[in-house]
PDB file of N, CA and C in Angstrom:
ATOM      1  N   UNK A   1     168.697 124.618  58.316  1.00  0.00           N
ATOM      2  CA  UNK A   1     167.298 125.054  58.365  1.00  0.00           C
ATOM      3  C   UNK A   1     166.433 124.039  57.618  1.00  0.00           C
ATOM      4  N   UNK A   2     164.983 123.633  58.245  1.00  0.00           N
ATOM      5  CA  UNK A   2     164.369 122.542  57.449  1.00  0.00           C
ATOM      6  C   UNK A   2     163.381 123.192  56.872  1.00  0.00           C
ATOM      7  N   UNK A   3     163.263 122.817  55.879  1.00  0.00           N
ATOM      8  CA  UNK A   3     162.176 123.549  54.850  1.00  0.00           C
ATOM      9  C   UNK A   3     160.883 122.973  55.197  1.00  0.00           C
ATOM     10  N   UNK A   4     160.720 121.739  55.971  1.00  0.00           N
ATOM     11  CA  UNK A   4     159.535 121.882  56.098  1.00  0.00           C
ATOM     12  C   UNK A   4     159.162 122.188  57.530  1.00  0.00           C
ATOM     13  N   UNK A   5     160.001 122.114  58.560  1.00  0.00           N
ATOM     14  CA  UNK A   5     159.428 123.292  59.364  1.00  0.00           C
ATOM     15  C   UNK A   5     159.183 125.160  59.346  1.00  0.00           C
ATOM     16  N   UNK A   6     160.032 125.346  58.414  1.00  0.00           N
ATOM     17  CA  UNK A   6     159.740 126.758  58.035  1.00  0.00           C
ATOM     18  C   UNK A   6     158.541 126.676  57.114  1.00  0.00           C
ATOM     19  N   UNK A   7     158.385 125.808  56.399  1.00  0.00           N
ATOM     20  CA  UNK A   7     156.814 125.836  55.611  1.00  0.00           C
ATOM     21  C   UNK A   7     155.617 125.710  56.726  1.00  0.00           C
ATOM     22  N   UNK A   8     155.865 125.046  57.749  1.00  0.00           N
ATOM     23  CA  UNK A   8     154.491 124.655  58.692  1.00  0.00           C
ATOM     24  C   UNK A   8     154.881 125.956  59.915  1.00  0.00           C
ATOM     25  N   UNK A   9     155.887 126.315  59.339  1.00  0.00           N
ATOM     26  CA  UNK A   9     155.945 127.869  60.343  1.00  0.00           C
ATOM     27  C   UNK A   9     154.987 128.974  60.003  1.00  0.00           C
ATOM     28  N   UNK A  10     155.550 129.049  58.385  1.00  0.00           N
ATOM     29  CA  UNK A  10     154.619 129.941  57.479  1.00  0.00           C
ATOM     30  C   UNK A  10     153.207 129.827  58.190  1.00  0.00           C
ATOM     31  N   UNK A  11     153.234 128.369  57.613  1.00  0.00           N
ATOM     32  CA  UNK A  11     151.506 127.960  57.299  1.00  0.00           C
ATOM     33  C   UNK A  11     150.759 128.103  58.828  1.00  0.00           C
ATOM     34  N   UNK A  12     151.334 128.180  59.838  1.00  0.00           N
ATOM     35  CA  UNK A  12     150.855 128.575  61.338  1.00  0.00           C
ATOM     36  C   UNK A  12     150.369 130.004  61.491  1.00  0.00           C
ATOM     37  N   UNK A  13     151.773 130.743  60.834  1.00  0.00           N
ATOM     38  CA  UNK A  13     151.779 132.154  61.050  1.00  0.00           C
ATOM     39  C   UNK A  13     150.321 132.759  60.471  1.00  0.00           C
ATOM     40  N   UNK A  14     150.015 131.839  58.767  1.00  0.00           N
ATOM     41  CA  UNK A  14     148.801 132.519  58.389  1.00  0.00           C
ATOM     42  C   UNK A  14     147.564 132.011  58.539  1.00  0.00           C
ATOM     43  N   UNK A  15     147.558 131.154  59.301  1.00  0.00           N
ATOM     44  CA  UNK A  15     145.879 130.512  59.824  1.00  0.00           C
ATOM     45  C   UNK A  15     146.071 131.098  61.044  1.00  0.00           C
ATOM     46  N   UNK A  16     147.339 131.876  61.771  1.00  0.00           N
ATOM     47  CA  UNK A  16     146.943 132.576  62.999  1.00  0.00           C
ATOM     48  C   UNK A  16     146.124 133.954  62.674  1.00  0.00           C
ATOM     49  N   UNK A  17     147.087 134.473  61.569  1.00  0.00           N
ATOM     50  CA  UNK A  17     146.610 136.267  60.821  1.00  0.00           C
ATOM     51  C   UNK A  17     145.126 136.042  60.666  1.00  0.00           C
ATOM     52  N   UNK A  18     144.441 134.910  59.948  1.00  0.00           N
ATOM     53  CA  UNK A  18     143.945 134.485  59.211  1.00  0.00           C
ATOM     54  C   UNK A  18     142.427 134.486  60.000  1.00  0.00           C
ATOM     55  N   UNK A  19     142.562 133.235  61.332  1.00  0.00           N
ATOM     56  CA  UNK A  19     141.694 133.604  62.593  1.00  0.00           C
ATOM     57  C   UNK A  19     141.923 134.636  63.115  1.00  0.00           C
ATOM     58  N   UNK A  20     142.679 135.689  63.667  1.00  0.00           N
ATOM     59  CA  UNK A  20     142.501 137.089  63.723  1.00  0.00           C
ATOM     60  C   UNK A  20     142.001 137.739  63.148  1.00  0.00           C
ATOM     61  N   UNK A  21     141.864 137.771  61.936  1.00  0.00           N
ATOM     62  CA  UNK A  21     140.730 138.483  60.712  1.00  0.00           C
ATOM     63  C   UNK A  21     139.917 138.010  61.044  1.00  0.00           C
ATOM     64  N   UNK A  22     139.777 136.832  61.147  1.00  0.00           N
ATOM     65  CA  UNK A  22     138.110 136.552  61.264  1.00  0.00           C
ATOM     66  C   UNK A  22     137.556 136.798  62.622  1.00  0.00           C
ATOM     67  N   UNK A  23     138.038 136.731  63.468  1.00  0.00           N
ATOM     68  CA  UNK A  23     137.897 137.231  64.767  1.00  0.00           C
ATOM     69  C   UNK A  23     137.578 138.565  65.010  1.00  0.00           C
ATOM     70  N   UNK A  24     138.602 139.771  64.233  1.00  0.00           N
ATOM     71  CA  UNK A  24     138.359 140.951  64.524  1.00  0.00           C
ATOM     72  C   UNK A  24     136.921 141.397  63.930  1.00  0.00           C
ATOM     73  N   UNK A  25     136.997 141.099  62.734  1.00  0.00           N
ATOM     74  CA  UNK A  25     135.603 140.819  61.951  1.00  0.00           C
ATOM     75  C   UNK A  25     134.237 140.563  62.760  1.00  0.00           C
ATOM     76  N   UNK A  26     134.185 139.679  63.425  1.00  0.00           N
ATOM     77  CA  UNK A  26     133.080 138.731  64.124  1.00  0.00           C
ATOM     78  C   UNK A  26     132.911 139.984  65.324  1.00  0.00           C
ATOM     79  N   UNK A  27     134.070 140.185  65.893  1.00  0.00           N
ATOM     80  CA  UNK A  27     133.857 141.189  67.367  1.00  0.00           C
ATOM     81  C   UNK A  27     133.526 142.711  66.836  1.00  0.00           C
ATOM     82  N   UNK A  28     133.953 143.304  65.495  1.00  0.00           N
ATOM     83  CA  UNK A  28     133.134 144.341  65.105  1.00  0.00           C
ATOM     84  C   UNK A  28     131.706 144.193  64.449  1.00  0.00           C
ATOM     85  N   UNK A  29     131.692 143.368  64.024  1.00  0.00           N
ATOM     86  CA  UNK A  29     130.554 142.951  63.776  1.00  0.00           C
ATOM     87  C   UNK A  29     129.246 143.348  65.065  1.00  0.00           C
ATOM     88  N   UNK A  30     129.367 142.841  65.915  1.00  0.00           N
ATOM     89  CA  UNK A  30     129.328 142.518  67.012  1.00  0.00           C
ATOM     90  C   UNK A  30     129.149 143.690  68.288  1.00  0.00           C
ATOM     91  N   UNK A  31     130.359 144.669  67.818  1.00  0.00           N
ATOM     92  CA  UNK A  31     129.986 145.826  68.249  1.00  0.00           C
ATOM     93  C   UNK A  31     129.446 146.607  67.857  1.00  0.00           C
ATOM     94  N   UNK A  32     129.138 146.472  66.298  1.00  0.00           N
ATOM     95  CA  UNK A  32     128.196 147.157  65.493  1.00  0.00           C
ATOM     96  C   UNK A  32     126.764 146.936  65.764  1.00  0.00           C
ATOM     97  N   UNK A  33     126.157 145.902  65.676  1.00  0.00           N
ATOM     98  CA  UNK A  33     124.986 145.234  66.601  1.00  0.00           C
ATOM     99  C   UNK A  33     124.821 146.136  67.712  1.00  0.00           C
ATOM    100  N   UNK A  34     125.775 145.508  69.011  1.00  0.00           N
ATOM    101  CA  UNK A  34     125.458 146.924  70.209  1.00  0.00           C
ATOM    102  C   UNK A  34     125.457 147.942  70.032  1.00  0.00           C
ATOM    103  N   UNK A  35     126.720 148.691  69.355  1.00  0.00           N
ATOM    104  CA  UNK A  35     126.217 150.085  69.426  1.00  0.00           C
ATOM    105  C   UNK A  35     124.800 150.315  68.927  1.00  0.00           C
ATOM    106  N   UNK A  36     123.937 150.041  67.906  1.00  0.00           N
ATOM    107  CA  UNK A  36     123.046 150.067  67.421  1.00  0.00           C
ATOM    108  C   UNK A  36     121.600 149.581  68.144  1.00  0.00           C
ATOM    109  N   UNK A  37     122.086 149.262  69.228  1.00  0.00           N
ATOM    110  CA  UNK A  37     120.765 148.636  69.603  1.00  0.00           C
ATOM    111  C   UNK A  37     121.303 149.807  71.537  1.00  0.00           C
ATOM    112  N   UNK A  38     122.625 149.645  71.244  1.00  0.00           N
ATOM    113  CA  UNK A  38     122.470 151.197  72.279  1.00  0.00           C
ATOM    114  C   UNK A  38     121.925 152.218  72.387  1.00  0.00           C
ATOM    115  N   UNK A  39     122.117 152.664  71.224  1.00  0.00           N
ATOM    116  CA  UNK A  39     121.900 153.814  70.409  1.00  0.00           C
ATOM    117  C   UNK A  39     120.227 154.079  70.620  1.00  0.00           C
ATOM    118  N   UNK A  40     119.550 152.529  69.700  1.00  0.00           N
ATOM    119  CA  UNK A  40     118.298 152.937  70.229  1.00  0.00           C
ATOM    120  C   UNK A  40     117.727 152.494  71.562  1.00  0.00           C
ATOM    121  N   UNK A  41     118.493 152.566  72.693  1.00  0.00           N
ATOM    122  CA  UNK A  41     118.007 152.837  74.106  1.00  0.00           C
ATOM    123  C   UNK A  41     118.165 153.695  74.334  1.00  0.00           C
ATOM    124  N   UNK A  42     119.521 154.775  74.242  1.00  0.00           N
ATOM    125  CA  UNK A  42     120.023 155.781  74.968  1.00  0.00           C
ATOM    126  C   UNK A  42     119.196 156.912  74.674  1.00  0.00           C
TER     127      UNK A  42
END
């Protein structure tokens, strides 16, 4: 096993988690905005 591909495995795994947080973040964000601007149409 090479330690430094399991380190740049790691380090993949958490800039993937990492942009997913920030992603999920950005798209609720996001839906928070719409609903709110739904809300005041509906």
């Amino acid at each position: 096993m090479h330690t430094t591909g399991a380190a740049q495995f790691v380090r993949g795994v958490r800039v993937k988690l990492a942009g997913d947080a920030v992603g999920r973040g950005i798209l609720r964000a996001m839906r928070m905005i719409d609903g709110s601007s739904d809300n005041r149409y509906h």
